[in-house]
Protein backbone atom coordinates (compact mmCIF):
# COMPACT_ATOMS: atom_id res chain seq x y z
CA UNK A 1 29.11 8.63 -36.02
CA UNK A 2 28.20 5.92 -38.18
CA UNK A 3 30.81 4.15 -40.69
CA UNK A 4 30.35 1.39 -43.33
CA UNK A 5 33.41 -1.07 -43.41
CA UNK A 6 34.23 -4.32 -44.69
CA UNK A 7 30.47 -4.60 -45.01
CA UNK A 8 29.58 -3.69 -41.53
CA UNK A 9 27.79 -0.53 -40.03
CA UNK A 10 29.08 0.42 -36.93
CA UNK A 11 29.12 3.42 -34.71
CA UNK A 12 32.32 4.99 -34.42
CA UNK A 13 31.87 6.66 -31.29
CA UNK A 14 31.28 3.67 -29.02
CA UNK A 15 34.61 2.14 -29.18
CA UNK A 16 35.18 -0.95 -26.96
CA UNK A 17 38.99 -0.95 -25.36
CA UNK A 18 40.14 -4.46 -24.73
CA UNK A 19 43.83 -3.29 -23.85
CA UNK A 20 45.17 -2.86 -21.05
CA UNK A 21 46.83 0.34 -20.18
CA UNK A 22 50.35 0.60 -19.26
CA UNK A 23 51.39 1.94 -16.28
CA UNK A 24 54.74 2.47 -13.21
CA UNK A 25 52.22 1.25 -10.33
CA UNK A 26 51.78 -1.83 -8.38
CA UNK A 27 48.75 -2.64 -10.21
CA UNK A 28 50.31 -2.84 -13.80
CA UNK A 29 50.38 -6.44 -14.53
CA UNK A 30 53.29 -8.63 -14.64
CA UNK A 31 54.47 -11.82 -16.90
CA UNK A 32 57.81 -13.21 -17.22
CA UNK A 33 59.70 -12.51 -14.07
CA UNK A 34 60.43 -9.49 -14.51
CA UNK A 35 60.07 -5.88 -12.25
CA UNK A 36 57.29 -3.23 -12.74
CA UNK A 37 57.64 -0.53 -15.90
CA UNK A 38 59.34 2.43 -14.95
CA UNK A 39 58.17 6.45 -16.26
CA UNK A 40 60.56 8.87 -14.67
CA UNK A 41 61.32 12.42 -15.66
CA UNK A 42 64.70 12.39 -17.24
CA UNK A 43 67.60 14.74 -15.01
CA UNK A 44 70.25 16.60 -17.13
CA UNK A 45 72.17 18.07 -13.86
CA UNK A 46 69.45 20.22 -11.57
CA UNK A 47 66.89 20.12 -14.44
CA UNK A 48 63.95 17.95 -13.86
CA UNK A 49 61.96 16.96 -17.27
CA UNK A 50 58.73 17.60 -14.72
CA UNK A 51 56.91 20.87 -14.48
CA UNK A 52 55.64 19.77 -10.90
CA UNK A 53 59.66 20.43 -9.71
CA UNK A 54 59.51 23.73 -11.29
CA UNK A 55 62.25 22.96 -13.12
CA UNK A 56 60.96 22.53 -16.31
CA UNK A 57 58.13 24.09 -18.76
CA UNK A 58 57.33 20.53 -20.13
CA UNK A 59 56.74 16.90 -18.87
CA UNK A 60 59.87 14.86 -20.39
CA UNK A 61 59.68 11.02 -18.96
CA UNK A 62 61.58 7.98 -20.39
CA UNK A 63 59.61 5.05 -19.95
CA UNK A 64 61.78 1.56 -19.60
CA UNK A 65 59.30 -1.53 -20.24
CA UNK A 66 58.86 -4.78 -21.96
CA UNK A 67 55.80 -5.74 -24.44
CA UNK A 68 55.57 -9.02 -23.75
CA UNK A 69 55.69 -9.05 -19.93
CA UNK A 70 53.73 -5.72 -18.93
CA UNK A 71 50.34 -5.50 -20.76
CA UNK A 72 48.39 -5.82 -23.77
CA UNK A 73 50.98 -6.28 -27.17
CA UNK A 74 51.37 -7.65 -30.53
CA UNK A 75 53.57 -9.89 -31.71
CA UNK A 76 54.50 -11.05 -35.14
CA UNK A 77 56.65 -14.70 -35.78
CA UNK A 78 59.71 -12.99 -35.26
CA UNK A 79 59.30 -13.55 -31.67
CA UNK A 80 60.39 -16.98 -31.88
CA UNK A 81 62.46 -17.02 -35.35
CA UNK A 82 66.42 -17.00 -35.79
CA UNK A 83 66.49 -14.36 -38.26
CA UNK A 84 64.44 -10.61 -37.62
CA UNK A 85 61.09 -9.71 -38.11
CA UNK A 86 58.87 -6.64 -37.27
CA UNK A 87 55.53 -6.41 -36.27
CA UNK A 88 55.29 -2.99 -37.96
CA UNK A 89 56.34 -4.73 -41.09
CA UNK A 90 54.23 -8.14 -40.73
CA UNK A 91 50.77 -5.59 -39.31
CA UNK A 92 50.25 -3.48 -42.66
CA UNK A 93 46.22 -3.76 -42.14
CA UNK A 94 44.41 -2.63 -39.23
CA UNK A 95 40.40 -3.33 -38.98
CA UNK A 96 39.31 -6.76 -39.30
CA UNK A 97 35.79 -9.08 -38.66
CA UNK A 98 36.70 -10.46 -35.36
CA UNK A 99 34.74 -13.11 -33.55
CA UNK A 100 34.66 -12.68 -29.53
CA UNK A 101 34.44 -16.35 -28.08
CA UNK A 102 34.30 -17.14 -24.27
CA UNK A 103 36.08 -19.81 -23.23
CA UNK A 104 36.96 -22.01 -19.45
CA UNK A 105 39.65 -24.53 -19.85
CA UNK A 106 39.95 -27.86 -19.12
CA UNK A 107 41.85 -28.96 -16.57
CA UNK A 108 44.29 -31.73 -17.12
CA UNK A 109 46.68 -32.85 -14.93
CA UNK A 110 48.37 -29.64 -13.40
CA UNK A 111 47.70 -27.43 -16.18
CA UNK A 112 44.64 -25.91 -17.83
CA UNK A 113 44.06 -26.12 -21.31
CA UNK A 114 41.97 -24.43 -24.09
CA UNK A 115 41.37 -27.57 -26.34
CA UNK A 116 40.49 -27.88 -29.74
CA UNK A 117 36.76 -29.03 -29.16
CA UNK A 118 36.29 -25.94 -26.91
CA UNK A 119 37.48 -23.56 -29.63
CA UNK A 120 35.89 -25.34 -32.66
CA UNK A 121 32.55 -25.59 -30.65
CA UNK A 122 32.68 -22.12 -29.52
CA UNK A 123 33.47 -20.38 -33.22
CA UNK A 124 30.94 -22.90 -34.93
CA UNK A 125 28.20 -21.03 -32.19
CA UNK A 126 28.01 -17.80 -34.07
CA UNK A 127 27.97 -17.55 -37.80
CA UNK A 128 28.66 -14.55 -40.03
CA UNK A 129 28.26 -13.70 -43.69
CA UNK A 130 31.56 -12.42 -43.78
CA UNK A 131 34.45 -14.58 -43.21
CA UNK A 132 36.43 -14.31 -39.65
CA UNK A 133 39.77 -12.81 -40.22
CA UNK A 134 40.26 -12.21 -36.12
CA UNK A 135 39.43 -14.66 -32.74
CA UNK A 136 39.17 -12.90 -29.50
CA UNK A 137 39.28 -15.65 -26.71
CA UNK A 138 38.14 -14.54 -23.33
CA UNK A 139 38.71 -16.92 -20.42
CA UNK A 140 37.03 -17.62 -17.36
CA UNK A 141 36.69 -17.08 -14.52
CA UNK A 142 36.90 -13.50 -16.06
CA UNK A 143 37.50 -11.26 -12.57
CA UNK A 144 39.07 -7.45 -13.01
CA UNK A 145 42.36 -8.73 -11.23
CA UNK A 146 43.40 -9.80 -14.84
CA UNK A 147 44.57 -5.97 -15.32
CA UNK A 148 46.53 -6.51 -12.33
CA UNK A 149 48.14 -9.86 -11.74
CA UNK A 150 51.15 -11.02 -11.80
CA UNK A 151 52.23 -14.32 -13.54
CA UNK A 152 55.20 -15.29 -13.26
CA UNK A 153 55.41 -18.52 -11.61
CA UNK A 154 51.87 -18.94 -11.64
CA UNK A 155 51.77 -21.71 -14.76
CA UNK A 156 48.41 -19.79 -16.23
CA UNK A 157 46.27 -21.64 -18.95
CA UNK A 158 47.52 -21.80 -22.33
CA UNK A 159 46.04 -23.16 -25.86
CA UNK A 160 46.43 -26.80 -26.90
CA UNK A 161 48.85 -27.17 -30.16
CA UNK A 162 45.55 -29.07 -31.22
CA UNK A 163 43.19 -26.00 -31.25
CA UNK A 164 46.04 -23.78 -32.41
CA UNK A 165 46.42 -26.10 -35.61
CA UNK A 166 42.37 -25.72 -36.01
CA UNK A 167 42.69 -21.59 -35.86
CA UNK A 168 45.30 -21.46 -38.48
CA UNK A 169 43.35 -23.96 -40.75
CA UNK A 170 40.36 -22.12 -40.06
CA UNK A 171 42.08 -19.07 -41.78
CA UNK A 172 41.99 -16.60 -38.64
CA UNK A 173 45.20 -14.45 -39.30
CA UNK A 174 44.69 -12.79 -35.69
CA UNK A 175 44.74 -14.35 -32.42
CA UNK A 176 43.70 -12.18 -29.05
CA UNK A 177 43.44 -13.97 -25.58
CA UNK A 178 43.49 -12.79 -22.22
CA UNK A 179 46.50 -14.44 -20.98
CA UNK A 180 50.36 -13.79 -20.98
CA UNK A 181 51.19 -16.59 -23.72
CA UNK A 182 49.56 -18.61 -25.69
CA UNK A 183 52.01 -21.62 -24.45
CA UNK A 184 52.37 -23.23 -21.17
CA UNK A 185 54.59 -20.73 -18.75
CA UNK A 186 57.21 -23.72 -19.15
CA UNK A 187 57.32 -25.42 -21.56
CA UNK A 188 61.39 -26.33 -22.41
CA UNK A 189 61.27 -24.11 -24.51
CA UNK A 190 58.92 -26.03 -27.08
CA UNK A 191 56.30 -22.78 -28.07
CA UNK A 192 54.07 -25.68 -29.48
CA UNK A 193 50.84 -23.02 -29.78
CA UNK A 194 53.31 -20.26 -31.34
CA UNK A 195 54.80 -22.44 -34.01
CA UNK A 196 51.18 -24.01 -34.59
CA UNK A 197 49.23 -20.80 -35.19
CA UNK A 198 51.94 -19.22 -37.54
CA UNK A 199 53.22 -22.50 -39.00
CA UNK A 200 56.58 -22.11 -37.72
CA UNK A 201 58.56 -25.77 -38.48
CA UNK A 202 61.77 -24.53 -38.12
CA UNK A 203 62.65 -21.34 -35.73
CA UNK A 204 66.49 -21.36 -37.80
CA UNK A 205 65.23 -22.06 -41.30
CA UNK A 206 61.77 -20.41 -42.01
CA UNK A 207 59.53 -22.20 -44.21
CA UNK A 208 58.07 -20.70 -47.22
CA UNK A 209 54.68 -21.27 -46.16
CA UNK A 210 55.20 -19.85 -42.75
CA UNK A 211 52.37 -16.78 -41.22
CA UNK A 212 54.40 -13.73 -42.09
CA UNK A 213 51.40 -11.89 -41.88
CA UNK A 214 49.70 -13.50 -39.10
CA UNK A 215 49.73 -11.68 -35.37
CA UNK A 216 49.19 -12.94 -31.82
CA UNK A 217 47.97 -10.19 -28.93
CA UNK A 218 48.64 -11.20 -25.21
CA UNK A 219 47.53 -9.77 -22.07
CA UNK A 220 44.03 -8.55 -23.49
CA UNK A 221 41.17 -7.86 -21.17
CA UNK A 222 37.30 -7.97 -22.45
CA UNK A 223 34.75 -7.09 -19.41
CA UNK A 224 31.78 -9.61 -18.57
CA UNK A 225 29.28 -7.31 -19.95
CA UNK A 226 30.76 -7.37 -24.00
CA UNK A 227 28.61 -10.59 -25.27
CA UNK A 228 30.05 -13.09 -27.22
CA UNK A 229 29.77 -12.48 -30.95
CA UNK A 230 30.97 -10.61 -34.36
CA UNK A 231 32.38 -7.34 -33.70
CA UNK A 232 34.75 -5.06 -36.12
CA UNK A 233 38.18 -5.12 -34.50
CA UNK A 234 40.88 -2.20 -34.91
CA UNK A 235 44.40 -3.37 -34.49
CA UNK A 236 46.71 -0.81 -33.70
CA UNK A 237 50.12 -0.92 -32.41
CA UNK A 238 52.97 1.36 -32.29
CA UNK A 239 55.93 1.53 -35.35
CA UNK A 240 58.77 -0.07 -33.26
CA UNK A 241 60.56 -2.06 -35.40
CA UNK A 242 60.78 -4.76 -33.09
CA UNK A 243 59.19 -8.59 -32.98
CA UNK A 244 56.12 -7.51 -30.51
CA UNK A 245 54.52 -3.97 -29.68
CA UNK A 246 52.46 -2.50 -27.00
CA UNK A 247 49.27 -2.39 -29.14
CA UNK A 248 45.25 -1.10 -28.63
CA UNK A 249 42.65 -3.59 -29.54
CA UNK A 250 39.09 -1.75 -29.91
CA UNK A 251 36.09 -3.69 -30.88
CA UNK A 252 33.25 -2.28 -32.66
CA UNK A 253 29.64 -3.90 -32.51
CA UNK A 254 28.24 -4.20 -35.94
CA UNK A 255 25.49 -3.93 -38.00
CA UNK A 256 25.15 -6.11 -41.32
CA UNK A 257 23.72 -4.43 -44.37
């Protein structure tokens, strides 16, 4: 099925998932010291929300989890801000030209860094007639046990205040990467790439000209075999009226016309 949007064809039926599914097993990946998701039936009494127990005609689980530390989510400036804000309220637009960009960070000292050069040369690589509203950054090595691993404690690479500053001025209003934070694991609490990217001076007294609108998605995973380039990205997240969601990036290849 073939759609025209935001002056792209693409094909509708060969979505490309770059989320990570959510799930109660060992191999459900973990960030921020915390335990696996749970999905359980819910007991009133002897009734079992599970039709496997023959107690019940439907499936009825409550699922206890946490965006930012078990998979793929969205999350809007209210994640580091004094006062509330929703990522169902700042995410009102969903499909956006997104740039895929693969990227190996440096190493300095301990750490390993995405640095501004490495971004900027990257995203100057591919050129578009429309403008980039969305950066996908993939990082390598790129192996499968990304779906799986578990963080915490593992000081993973993070994104240079530098480049973060040179996405925001380049006018991307989405950020994607394939790691549990865009910050170092820790960090004293400083969230230097955070406040960069959506402008943030002041967690207790917003600035005017702070992102509202702008998103970051964590915990992303794009195979080896999706090349780097312009794709159509769909968003989508679900309403919690919270500062981050579990979300569903899908990337469309495109077509200009």
């Amino acid at each position: 099925m073939l759609a025209k949007i935001n002056n792209f064809e693409i094909d509708l039926s060969k979505p490309i998932d770059i989320s990570i599914p959510l799930t109660n097993t060992d191999e459900n990946p973990i960030a921020w010291y915390i335990e696996k998701p749970t999905i359980e039936p819910v007991v009133f009494g002897e009734w079992i929300g599970k039709v496997s127990e023959g107690k019940s005609s439907t499936n009825f689980n409550n699922i206890f989890f946490n965006p930012h530390g078990h998979g793929t989510h969205t999350e809007c400036l209210g994640h580091i801000t004094n006062n509330f804000y929703s990522i169902n309220q700042a995410l009102k637009q969903f499909f956006f030209v997104a740039q895929l960009i693969t990227i190996e960070p440096e190493k300095l000292g301990d750490d390993l860094v995405i640095t501004k050069n490495q971004v900027e040369k990257a995203i100057n690589a591919w050129t578009s007639s429309a403008k980039t509203e969305a950066l996908i950054i993939r990082t390598i090595p790129n192996q499968k046990e990304k779906k799986s691993r578990k963080y915490s404690n593992t000081n993973p690479p993070y994104v240079s205040e530098e480049a973060a500053i040179f996405i925001r001025e380049s006018e991307i209003q989405h950020l994607l990467i394939d790691l549990p934070s865009v910050d170092k694991e820790h960090d004293e609490g400083k969230l230097l790439a955070h406040k960069a990217f959506w402008n943030v001076k002041d967690t207790l007294h917003l600035n005017s000209d702070a992102r509202l609108n702008a998103t970051i998605t964590e915990m992303i995973f794009v195979p080896n075999e999706i090349a780097d380039g312009n794709y159509l990205l769909n968003l989508q997240i679900a309403s919690f009226e919270n500062d981050a969601s579990p979300s569903k990036p899908i990337l469309y290849s495109v077509l200009f016309f």
